[in-house]
C-alpha atoms as a PDB file:
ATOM      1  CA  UNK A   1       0.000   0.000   0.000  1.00  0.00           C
ATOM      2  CA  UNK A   2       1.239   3.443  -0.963  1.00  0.00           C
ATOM      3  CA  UNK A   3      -0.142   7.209  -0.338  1.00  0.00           C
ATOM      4  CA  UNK A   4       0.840   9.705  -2.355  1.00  0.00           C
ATOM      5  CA  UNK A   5       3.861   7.167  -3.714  1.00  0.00           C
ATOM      6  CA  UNK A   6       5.372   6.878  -0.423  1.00  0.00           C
ATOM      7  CA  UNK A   7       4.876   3.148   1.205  1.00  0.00           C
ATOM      8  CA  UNK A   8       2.346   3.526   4.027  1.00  0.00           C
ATOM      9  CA  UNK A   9       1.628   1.552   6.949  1.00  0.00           C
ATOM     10  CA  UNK A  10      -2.102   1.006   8.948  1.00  0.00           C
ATOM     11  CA  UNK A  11      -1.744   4.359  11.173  1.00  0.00           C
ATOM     12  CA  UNK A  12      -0.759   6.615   8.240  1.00  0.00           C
ATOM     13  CA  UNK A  13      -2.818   9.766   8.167  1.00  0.00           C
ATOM     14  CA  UNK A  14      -4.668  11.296   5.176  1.00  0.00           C
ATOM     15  CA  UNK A  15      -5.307  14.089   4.079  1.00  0.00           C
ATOM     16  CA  UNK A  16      -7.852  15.406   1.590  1.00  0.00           C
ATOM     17  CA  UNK A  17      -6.509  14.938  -1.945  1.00  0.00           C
ATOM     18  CA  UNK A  18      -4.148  11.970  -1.529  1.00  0.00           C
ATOM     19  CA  UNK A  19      -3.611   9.322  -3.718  1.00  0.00           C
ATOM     20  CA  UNK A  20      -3.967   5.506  -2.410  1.00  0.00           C
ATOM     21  CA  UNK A  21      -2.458   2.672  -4.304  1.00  0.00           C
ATOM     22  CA  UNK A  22      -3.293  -0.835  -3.088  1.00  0.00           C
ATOM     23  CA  UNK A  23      -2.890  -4.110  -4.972  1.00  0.00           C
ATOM     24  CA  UNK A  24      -6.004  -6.198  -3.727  1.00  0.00           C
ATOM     25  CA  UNK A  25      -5.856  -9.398  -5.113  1.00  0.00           C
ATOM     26  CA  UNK A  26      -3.939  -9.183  -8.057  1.00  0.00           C
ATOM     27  CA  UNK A  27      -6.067  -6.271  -9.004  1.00  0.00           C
ATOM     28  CA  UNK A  28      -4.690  -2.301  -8.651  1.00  0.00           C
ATOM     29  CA  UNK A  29      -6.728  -0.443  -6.717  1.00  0.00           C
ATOM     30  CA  UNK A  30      -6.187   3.745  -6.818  1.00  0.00           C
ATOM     31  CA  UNK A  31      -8.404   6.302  -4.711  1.00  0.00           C
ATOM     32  CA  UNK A  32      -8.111   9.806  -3.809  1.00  0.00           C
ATOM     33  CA  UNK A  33      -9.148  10.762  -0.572  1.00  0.00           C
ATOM     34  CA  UNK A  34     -12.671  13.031  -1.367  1.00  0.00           C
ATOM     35  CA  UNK A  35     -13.414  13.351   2.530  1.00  0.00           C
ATOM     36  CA  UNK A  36     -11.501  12.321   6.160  1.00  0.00           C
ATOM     37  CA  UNK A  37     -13.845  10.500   8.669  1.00  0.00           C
ATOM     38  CA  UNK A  38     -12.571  10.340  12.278  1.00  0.00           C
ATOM     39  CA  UNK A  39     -14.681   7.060  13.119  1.00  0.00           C
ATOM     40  CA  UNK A  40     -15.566   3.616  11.500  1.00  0.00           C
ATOM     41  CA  UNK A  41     -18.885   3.886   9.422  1.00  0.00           C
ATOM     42  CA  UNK A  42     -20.624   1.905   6.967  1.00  0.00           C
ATOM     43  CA  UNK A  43     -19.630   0.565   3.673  1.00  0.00           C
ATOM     44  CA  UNK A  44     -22.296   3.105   2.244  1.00  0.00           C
ATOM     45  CA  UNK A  45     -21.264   6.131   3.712  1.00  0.00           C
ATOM     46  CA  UNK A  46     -17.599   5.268   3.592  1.00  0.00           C
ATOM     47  CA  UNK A  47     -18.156   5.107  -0.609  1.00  0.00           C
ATOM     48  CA  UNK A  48     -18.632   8.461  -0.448  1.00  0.00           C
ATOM     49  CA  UNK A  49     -15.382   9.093   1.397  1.00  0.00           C
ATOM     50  CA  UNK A  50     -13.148   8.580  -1.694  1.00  0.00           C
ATOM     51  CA  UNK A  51     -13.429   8.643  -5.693  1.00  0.00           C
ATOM     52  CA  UNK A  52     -12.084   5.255  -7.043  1.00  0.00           C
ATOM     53  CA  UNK A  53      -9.843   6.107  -9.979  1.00  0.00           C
ATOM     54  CA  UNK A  54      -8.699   1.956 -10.409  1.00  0.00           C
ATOM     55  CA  UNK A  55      -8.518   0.695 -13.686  1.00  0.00           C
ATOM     56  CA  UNK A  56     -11.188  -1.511 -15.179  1.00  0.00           C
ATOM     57  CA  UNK A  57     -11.544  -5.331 -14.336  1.00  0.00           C
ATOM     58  CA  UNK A  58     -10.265  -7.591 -17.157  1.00  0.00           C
ATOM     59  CA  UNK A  59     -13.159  -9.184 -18.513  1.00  0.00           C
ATOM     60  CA  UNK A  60     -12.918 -12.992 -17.447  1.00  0.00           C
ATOM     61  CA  UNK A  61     -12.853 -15.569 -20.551  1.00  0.00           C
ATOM     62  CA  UNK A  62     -14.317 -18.460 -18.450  1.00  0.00           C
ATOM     63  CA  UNK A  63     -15.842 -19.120 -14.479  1.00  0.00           C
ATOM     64  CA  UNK A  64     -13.864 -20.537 -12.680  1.00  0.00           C
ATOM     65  CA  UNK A  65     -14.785 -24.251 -12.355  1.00  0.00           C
ATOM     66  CA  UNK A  66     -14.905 -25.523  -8.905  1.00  0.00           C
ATOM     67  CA  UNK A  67     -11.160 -26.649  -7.417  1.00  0.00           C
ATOM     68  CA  UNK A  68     -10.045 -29.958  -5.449  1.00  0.00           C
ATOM     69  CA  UNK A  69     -13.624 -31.118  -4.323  1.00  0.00           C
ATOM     70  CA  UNK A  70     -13.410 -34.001  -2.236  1.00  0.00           C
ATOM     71  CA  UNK A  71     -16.527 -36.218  -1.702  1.00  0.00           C
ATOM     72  CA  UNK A  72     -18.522 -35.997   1.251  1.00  0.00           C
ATOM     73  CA  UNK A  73     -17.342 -38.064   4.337  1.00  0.00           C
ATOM     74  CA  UNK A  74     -13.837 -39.073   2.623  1.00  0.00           C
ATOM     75  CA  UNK A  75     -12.253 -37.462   5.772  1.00  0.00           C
ATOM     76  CA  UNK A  76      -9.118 -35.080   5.986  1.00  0.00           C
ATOM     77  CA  UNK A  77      -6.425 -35.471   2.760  1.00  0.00           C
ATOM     78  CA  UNK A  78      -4.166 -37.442   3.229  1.00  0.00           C
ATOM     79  CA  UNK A  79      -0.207 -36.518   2.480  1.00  0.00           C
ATOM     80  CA  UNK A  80       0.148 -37.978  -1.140  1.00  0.00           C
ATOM     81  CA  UNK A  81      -3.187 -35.907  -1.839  1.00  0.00           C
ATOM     82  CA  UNK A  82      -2.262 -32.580  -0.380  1.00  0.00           C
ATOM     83  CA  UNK A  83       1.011 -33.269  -2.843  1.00  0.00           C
ATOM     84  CA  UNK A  84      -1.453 -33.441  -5.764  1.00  0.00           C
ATOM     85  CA  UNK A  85      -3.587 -30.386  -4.716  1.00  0.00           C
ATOM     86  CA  UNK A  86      -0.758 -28.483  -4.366  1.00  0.00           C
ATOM     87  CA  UNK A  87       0.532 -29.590  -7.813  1.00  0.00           C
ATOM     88  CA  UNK A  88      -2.377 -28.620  -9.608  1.00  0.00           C
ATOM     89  CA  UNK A  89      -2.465 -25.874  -7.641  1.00  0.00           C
ATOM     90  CA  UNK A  90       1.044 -24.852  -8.996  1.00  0.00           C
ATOM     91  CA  UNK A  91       2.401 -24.270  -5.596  1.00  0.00           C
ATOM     92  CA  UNK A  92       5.533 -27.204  -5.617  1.00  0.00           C
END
């Protein structure tokens, strides 16, 4: 996480007209602070808070189909199978 290009940490203050850039699951995120709150609120009221400059999503070609199920009642994974989820999950 950065404000105003400058790497920032949880406590960093903000000021009206900064520039936030987060990378949120593989996805850039910018925002420029529109309005400082002093308190937690809502997700609706804190939408108003900032203008959300991030670039579009990528459109997706495909859903994602559903990962390493494992039938109901087979009980925990065993070694040699974590080996093969992690495999396909490309994480050798």
């Amino acid at each position: 996480m950065k404000v105003n290009g400058k790497a920032a940490k949880p406590s960093t203050p903000v000021k009206v007209g900064d520039r936030i850039d987060a990378r949120l699951a593989q996805r850039e995120r910018i925002a420029i602070v529109a309005r400082v709150i002093a308190k937690r609120v809502g997700a609706s009221v804190a939408v108003d808070c900032f203008d959300d400059q991030s670039p579009p999503r990528p459109e997706r070609s495909q859903p994602d189909a559903p990962f390493a199920i494992r039938d109901a009642g087979a009980g925990r994974p065993t070694k040699r199978d974590r080996r093969q989820i992690d495999r396909l999950r490309g994480r050798d």
